[in-house]
PDB file of N, CA and C in Angstrom:
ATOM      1  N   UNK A   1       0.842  -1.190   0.000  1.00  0.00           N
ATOM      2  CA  UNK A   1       0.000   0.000   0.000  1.00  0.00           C
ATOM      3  C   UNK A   1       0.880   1.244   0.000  1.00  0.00           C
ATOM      4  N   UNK A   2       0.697   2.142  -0.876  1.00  0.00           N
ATOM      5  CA  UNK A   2       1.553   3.394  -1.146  1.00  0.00           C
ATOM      6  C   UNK A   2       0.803   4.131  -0.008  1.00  0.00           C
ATOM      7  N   UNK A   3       1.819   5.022   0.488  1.00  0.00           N
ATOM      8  CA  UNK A   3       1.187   5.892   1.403  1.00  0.00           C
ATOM      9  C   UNK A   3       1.119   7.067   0.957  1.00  0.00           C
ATOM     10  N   UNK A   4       1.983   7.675  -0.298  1.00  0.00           N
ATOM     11  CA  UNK A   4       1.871   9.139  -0.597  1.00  0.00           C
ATOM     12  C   UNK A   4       1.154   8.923  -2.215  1.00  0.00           C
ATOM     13  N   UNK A   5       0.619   9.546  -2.833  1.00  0.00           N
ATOM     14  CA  UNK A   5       1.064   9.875  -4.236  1.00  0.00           C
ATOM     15  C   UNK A   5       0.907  11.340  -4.316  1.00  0.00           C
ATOM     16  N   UNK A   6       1.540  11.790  -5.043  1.00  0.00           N
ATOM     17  CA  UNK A   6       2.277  13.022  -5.535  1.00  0.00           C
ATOM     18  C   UNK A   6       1.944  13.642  -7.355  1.00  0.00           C
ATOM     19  N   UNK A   7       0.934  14.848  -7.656  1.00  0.00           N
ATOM     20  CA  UNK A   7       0.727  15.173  -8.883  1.00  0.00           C
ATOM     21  C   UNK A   7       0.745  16.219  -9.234  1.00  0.00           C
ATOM     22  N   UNK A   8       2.209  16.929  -9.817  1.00  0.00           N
ATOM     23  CA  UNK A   8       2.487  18.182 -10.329  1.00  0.00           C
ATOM     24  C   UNK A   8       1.623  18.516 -11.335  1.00  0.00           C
ATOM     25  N   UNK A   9       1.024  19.505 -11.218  1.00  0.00           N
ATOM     26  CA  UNK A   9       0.393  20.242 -12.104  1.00  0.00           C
ATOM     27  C   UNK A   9       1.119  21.303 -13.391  1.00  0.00           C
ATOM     28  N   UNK A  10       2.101  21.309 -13.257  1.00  0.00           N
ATOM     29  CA  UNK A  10       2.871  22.993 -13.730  1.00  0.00           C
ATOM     30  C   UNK A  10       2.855  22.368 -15.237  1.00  0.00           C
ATOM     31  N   UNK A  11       2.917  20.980 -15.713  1.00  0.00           N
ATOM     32  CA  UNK A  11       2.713  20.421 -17.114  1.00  0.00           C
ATOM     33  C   UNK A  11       1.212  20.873 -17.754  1.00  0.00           C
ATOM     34  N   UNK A  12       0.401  21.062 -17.151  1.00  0.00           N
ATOM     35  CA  UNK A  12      -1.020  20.962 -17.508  1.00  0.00           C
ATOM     36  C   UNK A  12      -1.566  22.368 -17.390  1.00  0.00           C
ATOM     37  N   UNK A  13      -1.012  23.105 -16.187  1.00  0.00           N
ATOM     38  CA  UNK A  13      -1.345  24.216 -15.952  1.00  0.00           C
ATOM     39  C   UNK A  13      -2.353  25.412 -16.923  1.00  0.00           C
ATOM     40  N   UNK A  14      -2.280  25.168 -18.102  1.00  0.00           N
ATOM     41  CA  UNK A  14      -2.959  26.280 -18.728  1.00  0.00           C
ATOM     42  C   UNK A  14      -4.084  25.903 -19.520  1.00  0.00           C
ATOM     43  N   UNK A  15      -4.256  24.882 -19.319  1.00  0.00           N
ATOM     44  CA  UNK A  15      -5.988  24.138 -19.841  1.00  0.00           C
ATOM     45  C   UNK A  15      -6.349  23.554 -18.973  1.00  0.00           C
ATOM     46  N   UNK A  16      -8.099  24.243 -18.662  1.00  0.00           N
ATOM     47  CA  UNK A  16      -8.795  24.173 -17.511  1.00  0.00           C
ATOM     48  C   UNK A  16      -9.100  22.548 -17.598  1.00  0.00           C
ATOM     49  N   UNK A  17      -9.580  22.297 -19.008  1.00  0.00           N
ATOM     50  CA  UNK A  17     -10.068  20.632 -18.840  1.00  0.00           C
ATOM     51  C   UNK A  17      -9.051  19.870 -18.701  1.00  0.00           C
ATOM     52  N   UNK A  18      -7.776  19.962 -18.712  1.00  0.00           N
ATOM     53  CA  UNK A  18      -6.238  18.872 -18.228  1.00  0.00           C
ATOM     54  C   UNK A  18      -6.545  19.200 -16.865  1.00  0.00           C
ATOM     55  N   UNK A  19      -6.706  20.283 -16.505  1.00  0.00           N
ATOM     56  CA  UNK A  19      -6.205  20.504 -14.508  1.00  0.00           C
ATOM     57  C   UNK A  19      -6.983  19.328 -14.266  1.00  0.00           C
ATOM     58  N   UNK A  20      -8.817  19.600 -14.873  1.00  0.00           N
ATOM     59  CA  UNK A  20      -9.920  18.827 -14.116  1.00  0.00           C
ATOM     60  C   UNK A  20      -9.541  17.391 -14.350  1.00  0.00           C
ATOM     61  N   UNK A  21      -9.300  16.951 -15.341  1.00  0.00           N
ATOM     62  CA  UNK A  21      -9.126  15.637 -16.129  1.00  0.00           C
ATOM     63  C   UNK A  21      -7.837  15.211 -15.152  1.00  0.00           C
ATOM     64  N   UNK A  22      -6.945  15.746 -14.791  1.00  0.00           N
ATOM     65  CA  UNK A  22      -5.926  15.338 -13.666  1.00  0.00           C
ATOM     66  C   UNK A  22      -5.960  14.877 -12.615  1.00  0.00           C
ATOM     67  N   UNK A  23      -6.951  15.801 -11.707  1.00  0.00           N
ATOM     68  CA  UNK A  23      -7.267  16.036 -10.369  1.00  0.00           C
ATOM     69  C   UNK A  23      -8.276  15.321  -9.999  1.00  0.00           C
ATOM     70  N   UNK A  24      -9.368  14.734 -11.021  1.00  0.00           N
ATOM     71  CA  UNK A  24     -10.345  13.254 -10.994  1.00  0.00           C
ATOM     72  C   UNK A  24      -9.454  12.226 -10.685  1.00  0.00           C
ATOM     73  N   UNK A  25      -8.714  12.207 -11.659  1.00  0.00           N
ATOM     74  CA  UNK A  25      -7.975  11.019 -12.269  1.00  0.00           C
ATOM     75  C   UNK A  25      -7.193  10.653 -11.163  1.00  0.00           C
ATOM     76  N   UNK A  26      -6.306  11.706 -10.380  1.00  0.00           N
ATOM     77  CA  UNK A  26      -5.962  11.445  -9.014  1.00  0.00           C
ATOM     78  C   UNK A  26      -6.045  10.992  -7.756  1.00  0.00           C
ATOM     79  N   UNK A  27      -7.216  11.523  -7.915  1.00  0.00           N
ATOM     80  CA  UNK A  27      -8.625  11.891  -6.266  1.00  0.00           C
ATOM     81  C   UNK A  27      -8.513  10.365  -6.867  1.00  0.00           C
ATOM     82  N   UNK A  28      -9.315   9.757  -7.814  1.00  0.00           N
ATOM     83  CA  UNK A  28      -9.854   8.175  -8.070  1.00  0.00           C
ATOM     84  C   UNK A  28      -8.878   7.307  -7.740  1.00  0.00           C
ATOM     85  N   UNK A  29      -7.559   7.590  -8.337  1.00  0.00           N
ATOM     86  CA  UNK A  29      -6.603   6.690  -8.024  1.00  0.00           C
ATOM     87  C   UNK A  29      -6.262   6.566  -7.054  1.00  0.00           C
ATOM     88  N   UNK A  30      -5.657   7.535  -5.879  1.00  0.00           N
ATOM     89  CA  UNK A  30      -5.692   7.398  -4.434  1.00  0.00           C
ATOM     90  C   UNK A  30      -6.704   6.879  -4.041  1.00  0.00           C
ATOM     91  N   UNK A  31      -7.586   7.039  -4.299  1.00  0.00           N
ATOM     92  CA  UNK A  31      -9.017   6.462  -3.035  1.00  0.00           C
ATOM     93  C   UNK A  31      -9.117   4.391  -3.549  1.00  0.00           C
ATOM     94  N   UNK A  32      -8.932   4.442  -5.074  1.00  0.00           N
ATOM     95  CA  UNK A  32      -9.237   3.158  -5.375  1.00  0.00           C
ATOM     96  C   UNK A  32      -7.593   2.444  -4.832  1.00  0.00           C
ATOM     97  N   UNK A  33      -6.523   3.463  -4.904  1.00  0.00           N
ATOM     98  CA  UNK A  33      -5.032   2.440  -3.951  1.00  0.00           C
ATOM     99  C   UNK A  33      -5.308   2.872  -2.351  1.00  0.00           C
ATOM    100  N   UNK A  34      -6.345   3.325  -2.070  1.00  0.00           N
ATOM    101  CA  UNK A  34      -5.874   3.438  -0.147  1.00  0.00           C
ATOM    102  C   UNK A  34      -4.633   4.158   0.057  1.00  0.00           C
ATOM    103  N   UNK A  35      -4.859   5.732  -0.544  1.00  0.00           N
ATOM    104  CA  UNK A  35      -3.617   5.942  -0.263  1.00  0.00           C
ATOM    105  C   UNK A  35      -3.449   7.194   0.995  1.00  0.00           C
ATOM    106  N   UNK A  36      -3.238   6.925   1.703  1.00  0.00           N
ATOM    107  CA  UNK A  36      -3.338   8.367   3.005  1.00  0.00           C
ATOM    108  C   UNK A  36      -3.081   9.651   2.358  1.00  0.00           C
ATOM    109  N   UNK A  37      -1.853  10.074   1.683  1.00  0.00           N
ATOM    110  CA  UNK A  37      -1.768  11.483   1.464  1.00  0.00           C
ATOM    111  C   UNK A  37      -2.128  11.504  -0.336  1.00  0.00           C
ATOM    112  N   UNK A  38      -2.647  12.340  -0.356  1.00  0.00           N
ATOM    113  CA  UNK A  38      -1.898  12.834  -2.148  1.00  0.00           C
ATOM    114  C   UNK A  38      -1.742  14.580  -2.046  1.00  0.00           C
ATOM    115  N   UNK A  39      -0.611  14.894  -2.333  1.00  0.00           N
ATOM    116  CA  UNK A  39       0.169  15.443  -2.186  1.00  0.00           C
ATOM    117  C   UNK A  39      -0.186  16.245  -4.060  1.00  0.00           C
ATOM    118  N   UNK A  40      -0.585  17.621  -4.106  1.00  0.00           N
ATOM    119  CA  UNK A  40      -1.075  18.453  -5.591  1.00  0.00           C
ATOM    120  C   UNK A  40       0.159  19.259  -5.529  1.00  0.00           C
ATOM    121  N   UNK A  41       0.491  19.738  -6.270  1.00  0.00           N
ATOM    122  CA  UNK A  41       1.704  20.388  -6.607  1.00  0.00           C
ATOM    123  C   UNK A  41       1.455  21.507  -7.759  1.00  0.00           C
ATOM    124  N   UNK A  42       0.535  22.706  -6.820  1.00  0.00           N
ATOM    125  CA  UNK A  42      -0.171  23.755  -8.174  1.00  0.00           C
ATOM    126  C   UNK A  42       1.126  24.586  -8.558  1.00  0.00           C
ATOM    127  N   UNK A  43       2.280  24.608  -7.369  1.00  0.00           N
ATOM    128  CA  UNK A  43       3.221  26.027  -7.582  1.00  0.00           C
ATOM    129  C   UNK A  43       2.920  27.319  -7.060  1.00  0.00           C
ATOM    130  N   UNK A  44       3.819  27.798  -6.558  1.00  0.00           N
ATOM    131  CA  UNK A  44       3.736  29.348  -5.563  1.00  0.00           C
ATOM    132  C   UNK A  44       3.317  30.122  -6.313  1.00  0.00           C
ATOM    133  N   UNK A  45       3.475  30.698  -7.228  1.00  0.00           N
ATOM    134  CA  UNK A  45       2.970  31.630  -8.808  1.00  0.00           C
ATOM    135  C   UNK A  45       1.856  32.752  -8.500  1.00  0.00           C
ATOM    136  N   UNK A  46       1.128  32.983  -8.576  1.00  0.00           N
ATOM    137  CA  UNK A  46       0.100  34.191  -8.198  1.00  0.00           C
ATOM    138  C   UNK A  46      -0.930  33.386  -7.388  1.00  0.00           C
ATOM    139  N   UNK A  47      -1.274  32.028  -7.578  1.00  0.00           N
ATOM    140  CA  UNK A  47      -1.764  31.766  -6.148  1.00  0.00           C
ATOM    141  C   UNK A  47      -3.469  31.202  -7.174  1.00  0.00           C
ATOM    142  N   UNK A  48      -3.553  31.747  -8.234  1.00  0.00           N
ATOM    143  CA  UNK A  48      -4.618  31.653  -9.442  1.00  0.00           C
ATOM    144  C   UNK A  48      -4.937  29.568  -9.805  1.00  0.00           C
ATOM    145  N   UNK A  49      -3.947  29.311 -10.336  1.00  0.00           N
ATOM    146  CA  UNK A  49      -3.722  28.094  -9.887  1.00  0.00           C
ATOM    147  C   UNK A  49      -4.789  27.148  -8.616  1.00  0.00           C
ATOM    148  N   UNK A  50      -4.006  27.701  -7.482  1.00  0.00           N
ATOM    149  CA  UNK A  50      -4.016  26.924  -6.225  1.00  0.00           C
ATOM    150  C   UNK A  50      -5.695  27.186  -5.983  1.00  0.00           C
ATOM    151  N   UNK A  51      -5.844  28.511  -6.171  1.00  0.00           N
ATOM    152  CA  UNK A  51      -7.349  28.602  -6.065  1.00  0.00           C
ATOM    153  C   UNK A  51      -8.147  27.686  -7.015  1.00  0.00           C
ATOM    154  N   UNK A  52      -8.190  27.615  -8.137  1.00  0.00           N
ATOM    155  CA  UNK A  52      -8.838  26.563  -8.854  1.00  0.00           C
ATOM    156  C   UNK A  52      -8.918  25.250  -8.669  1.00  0.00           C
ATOM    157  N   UNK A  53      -7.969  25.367  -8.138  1.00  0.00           N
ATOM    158  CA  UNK A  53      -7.652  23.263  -7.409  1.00  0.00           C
ATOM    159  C   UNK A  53      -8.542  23.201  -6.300  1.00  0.00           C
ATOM    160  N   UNK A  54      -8.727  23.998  -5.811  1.00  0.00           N
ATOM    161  CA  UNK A  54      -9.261  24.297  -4.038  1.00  0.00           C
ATOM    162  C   UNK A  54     -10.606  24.476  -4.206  1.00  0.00           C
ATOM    163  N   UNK A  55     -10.913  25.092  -5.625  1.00  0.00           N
ATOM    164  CA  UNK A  55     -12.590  24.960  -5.586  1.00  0.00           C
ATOM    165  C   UNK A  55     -13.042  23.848  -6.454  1.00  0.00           C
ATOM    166  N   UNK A  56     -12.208  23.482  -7.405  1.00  0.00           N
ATOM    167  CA  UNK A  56     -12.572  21.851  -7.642  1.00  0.00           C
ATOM    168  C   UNK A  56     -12.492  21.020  -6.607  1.00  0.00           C
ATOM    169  N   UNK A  57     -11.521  20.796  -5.918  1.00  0.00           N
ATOM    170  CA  UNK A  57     -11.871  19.755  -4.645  1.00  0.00           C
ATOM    171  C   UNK A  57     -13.120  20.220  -3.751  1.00  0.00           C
ATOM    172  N   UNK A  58     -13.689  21.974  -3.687  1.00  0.00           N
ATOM    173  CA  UNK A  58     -14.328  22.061  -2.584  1.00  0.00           C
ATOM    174  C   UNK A  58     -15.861  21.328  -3.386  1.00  0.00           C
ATOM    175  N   UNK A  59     -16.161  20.850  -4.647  1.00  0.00           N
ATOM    176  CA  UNK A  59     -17.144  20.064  -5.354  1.00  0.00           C
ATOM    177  C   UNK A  59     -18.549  19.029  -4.487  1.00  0.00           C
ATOM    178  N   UNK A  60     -19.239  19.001  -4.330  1.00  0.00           N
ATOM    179  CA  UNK A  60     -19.780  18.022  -3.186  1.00  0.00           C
ATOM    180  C   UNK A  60     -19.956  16.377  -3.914  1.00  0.00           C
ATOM    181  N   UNK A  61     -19.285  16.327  -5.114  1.00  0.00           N
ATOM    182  CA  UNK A  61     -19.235  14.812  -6.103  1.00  0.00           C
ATOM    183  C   UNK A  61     -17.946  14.693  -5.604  1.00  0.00           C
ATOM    184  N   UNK A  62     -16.770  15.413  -5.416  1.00  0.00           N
ATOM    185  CA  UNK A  62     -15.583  14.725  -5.000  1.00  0.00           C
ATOM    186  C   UNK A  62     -15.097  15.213  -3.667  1.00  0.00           C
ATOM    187  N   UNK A  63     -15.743  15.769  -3.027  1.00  0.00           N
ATOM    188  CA  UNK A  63     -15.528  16.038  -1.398  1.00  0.00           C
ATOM    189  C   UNK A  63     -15.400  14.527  -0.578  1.00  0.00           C
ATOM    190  N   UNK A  64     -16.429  13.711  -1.606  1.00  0.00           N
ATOM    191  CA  UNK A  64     -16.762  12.299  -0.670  1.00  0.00           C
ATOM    192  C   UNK A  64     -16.055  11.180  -0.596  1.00  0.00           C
ATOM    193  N   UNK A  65     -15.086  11.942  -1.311  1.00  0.00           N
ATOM    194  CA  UNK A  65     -13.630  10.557  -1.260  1.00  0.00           C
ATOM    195  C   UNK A  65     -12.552  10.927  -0.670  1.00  0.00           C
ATOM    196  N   UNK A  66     -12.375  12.305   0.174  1.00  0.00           N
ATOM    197  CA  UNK A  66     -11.347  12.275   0.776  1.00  0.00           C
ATOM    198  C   UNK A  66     -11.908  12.638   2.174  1.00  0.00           C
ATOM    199  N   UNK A  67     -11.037  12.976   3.553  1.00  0.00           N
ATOM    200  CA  UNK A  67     -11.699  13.488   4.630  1.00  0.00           C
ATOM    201  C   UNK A  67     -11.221  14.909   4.876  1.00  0.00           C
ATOM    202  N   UNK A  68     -10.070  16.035   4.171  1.00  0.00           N
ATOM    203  CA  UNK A  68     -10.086  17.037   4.801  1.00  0.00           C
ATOM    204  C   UNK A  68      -8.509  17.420   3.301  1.00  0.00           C
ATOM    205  N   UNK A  69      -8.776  19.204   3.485  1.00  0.00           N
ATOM    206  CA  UNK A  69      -7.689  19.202   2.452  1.00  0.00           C
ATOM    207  C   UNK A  69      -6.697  20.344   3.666  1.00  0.00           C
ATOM    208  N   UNK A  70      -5.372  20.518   3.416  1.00  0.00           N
ATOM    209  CA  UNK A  70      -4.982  21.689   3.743  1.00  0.00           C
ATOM    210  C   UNK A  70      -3.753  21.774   2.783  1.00  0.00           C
ATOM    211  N   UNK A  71      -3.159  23.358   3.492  1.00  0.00           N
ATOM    212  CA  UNK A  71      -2.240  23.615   2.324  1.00  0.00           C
ATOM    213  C   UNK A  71      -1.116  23.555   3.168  1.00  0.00           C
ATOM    214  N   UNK A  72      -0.062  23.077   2.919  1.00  0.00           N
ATOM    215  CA  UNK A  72       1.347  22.356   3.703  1.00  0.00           C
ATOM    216  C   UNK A  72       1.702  23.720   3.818  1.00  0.00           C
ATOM    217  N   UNK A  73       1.615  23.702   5.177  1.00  0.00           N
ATOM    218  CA  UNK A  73       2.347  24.666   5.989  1.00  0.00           C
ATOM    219  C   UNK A  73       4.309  25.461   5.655  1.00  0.00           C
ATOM    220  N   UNK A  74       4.790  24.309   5.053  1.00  0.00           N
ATOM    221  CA  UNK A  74       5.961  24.879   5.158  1.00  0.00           C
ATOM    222  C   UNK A  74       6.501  25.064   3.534  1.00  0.00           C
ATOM    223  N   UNK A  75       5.484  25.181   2.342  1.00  0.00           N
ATOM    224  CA  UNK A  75       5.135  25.237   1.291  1.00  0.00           C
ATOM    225  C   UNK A  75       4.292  25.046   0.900  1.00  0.00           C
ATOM    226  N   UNK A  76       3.711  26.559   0.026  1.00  0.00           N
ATOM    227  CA  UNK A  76       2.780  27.563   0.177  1.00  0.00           C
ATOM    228  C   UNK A  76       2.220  26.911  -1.286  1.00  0.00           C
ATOM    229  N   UNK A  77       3.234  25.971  -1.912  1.00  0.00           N
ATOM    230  CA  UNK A  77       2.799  25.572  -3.452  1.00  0.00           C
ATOM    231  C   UNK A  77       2.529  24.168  -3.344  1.00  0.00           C
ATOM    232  N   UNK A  78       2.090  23.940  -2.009  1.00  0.00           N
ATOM    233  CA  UNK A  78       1.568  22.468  -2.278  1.00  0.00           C
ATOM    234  C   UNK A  78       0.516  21.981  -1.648  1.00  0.00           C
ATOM    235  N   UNK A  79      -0.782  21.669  -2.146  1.00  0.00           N
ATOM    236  CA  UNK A  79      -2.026  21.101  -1.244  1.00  0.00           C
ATOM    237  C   UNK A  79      -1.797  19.707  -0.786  1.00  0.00           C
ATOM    238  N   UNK A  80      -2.429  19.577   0.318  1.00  0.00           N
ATOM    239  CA  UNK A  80      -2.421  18.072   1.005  1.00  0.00           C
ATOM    240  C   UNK A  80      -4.061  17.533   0.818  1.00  0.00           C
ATOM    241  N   UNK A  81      -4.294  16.527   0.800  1.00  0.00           N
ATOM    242  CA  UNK A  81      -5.665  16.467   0.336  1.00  0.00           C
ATOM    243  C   UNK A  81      -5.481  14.736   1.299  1.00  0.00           C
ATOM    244  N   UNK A  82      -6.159  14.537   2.378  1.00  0.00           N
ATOM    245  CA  UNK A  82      -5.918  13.431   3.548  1.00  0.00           C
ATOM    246  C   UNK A  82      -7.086  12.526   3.102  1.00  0.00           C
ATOM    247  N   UNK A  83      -7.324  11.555   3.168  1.00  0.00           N
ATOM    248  CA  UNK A  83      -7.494  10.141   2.529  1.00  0.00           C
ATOM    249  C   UNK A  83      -8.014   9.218   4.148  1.00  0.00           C
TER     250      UNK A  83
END
């Protein structure tokens, strides 16, 4: 059982349907491997980004597969999303 997975965004970054098509594809895969963390990787950048990730996860169709999100305290460019 993996305990982290990890999905940089900065490849996809500028088409809204890759972010979404990513961040499903993620959320699904962690929840269908049991995975405790997944670890988003929007980038420090104007912050435009991070907000869009944050209101796709805040969704009430994919709220129900994880239990809580925050943003890693000791880098400001990376969401934690707990499993």
């Amino acid at each position: 059982m993996t305990k982290t997975l990890t999905v940089d965004l900065h490849p996809v970054f500028r088409s809204d349907r890759d972010i979404d098509n990513v961040l499903r594809s993620a959320l699904f895969r962690a929840s269908a491997q049991k995975v405790a963390l997944l670890q988003i990787i929007p980038g420090k950048g104007s912050g435009t980004l991070k907000r869009r990730v944050l209101a796709k996860l805040g969704q009430p169709s994919l709220k129900k597969l994880y239990r809580r999100v925050d943003s890693d305290p000791g880098n400001k460019g990376r969401i934690l999303v707990h499993f």
